[in-house]
C-alpha atoms as a PDB file:
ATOM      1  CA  UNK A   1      30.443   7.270  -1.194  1.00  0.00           C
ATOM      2  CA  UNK A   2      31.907   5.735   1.672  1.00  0.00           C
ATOM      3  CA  UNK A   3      31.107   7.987   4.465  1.00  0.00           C
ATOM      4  CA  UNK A   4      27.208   8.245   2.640  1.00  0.00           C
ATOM      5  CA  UNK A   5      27.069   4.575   3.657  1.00  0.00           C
ATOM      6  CA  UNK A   6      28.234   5.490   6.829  1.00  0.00           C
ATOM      7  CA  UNK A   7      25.840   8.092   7.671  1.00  0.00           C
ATOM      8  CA  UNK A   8      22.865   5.409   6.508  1.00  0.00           C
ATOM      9  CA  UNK A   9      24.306   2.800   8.767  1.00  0.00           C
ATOM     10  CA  UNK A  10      24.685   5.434  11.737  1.00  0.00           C
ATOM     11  CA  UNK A  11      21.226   7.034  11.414  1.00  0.00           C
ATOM     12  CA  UNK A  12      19.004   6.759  13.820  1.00  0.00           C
ATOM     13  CA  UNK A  13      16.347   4.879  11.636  1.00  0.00           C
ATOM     14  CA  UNK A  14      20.055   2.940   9.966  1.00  0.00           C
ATOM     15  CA  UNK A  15      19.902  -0.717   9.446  1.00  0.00           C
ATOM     16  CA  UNK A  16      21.108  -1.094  13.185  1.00  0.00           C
ATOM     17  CA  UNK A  17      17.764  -0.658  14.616  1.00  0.00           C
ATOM     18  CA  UNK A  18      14.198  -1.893  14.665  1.00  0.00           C
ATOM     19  CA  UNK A  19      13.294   1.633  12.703  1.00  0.00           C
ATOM     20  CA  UNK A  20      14.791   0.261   9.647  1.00  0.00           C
ATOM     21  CA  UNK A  21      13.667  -3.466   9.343  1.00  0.00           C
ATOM     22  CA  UNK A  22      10.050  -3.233  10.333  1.00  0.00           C
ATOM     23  CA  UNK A  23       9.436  -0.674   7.013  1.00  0.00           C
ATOM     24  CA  UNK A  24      11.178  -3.105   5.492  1.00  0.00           C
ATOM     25  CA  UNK A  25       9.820  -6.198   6.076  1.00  0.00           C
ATOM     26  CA  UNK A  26       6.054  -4.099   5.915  1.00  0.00           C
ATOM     27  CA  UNK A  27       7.166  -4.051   2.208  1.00  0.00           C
ATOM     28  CA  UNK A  28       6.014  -7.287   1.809  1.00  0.00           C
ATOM     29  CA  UNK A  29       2.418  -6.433   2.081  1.00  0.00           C
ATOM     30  CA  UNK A  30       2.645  -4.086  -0.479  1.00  0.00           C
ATOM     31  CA  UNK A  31       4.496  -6.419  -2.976  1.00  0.00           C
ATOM     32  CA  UNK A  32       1.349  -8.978  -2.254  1.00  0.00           C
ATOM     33  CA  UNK A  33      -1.312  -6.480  -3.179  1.00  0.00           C
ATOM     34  CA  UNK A  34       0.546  -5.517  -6.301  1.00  0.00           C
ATOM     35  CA  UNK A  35       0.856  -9.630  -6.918  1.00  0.00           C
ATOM     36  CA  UNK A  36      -2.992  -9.385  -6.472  1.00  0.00           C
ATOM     37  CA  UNK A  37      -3.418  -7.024  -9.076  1.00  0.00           C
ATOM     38  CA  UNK A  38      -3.945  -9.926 -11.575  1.00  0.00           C
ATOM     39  CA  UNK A  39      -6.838 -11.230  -9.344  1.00  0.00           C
ATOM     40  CA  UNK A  40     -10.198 -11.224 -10.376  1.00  0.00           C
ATOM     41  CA  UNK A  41     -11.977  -7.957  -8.492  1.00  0.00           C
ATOM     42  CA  UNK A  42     -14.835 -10.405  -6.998  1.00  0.00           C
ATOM     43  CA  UNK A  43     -12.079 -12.129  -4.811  1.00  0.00           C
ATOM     44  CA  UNK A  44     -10.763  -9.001  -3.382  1.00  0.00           C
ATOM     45  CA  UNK A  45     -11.825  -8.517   0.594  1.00  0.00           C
ATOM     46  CA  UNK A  46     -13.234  -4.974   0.990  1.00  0.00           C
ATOM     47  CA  UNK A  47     -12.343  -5.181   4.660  1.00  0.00           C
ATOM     48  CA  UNK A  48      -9.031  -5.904   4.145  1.00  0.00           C
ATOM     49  CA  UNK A  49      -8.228  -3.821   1.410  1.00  0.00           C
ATOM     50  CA  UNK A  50      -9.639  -0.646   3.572  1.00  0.00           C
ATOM     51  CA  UNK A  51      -7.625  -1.941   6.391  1.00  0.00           C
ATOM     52  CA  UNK A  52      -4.427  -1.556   4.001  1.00  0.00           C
ATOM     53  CA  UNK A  53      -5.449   2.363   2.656  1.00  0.00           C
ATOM     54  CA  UNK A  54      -6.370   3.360   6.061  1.00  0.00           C
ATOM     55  CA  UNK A  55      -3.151   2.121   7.654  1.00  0.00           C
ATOM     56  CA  UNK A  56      -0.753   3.155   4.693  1.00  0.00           C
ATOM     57  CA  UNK A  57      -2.596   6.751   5.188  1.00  0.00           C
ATOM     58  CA  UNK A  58      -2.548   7.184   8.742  1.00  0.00           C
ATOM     59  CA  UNK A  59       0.970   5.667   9.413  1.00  0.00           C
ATOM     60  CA  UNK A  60       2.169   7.838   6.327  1.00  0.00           C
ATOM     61  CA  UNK A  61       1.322  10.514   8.407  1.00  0.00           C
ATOM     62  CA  UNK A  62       2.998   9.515  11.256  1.00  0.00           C
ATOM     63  CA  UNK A  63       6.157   8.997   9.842  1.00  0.00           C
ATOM     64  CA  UNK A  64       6.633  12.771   8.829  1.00  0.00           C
ATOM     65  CA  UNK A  65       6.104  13.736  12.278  1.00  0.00           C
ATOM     66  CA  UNK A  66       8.046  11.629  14.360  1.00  0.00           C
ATOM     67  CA  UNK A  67      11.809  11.689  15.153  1.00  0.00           C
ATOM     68  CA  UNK A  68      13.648  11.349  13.083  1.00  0.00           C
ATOM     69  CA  UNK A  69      11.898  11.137   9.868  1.00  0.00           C
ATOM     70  CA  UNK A  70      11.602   7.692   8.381  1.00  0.00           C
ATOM     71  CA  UNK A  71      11.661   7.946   5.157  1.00  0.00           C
ATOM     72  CA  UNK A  72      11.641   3.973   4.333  1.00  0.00           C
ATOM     73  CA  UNK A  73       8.252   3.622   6.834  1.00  0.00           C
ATOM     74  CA  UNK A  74       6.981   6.434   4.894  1.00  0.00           C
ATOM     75  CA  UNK A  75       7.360   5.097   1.676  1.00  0.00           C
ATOM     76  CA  UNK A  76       6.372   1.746   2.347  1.00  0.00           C
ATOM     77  CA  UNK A  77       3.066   3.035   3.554  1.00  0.00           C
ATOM     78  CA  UNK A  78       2.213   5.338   0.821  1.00  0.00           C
ATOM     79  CA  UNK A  79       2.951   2.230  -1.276  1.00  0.00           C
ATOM     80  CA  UNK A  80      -0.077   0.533   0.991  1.00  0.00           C
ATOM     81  CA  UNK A  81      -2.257   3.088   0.730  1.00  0.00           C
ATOM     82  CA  UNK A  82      -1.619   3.258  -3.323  1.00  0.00           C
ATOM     83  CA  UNK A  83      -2.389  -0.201  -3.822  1.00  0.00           C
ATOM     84  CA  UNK A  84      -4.962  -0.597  -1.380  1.00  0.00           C
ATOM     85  CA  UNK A  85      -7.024   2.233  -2.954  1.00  0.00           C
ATOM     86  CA  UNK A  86      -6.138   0.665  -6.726  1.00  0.00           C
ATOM     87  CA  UNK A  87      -7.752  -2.826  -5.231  1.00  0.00           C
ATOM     88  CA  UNK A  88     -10.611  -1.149  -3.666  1.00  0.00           C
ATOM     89  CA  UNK A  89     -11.061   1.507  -7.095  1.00  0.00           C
ATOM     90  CA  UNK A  90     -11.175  -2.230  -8.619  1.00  0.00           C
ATOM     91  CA  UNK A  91     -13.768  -4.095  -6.395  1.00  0.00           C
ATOM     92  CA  UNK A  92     -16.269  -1.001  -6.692  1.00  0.00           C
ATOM     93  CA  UNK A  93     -16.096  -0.686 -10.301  1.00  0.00           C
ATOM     94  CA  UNK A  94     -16.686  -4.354 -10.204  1.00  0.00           C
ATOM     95  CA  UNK A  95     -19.378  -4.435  -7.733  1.00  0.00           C
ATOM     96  CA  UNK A  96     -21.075  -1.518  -8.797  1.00  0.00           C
ATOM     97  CA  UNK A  97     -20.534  -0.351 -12.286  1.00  0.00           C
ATOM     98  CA  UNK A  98     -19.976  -3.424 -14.409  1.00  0.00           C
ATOM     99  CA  UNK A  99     -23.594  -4.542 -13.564  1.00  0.00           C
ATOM    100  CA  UNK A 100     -25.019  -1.584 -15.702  1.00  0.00           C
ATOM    101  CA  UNK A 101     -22.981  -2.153 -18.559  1.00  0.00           C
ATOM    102  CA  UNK A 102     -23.950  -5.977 -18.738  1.00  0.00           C
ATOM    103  CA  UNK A 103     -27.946  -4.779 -18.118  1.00  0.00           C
ATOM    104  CA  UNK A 104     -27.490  -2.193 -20.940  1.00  0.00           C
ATOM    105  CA  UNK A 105     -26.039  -4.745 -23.256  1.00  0.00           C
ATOM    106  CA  UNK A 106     -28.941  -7.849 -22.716  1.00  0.00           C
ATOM    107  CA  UNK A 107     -31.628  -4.996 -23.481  1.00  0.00           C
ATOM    108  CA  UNK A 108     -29.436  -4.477 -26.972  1.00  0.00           C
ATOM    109  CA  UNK A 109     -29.450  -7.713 -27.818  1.00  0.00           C
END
């Protein structure tokens, strides 16, 4: 177990470099948008919900081909890009597919 720790610690993307602490830290945006799951869909921002899938995809990409791999920057960011599409999956359903189910239902009744 021990010299598993060490390895973490020594590597370059370890807990002694910037490599480690940014993905972690980012992990705090993801955490929020999950928080904002209970939020009503007409408050969610369309431009900054596609500004969290589009940089959880592309920077998910980027951290398979730099390095060394960073594992923690590339989970953090498919994290992003999971919840940001949820949120935006949410807002569009919402914006665009509730209204015909509440026109359907006044011609009912």
């Amino acid at each position: 177990m021990a010299s598993k720790l060490q390895a973490l610690w020594n590597h370059p993307a370890g807990p002694k470099t910037i490599h480690f602490w940014a993905p972690t830290f980012k992990w705090g945006i993801s955490i929020a948008n999950v928080a904002d799951f209970a939020k009503p869909p007409e408050k969610i921002s369309y431009p900054q919900q596609v500004a969290v899938a589009c940089t959880g995809i592309i920077w998910s990409r980027y951290s398979l081909v730099i390095t060394p791999k960073n594992w923690n920057l590339f989970s953090v960011n498919v994290a992003m890009a999971s919840t940001g599409l949820y949120q935006l999956s949410r807002k569009i359903r919402q914006d665009y597919f509730s209204d015909e189910k509440e026109t359907a239902a006044s011609h009912e009744g």
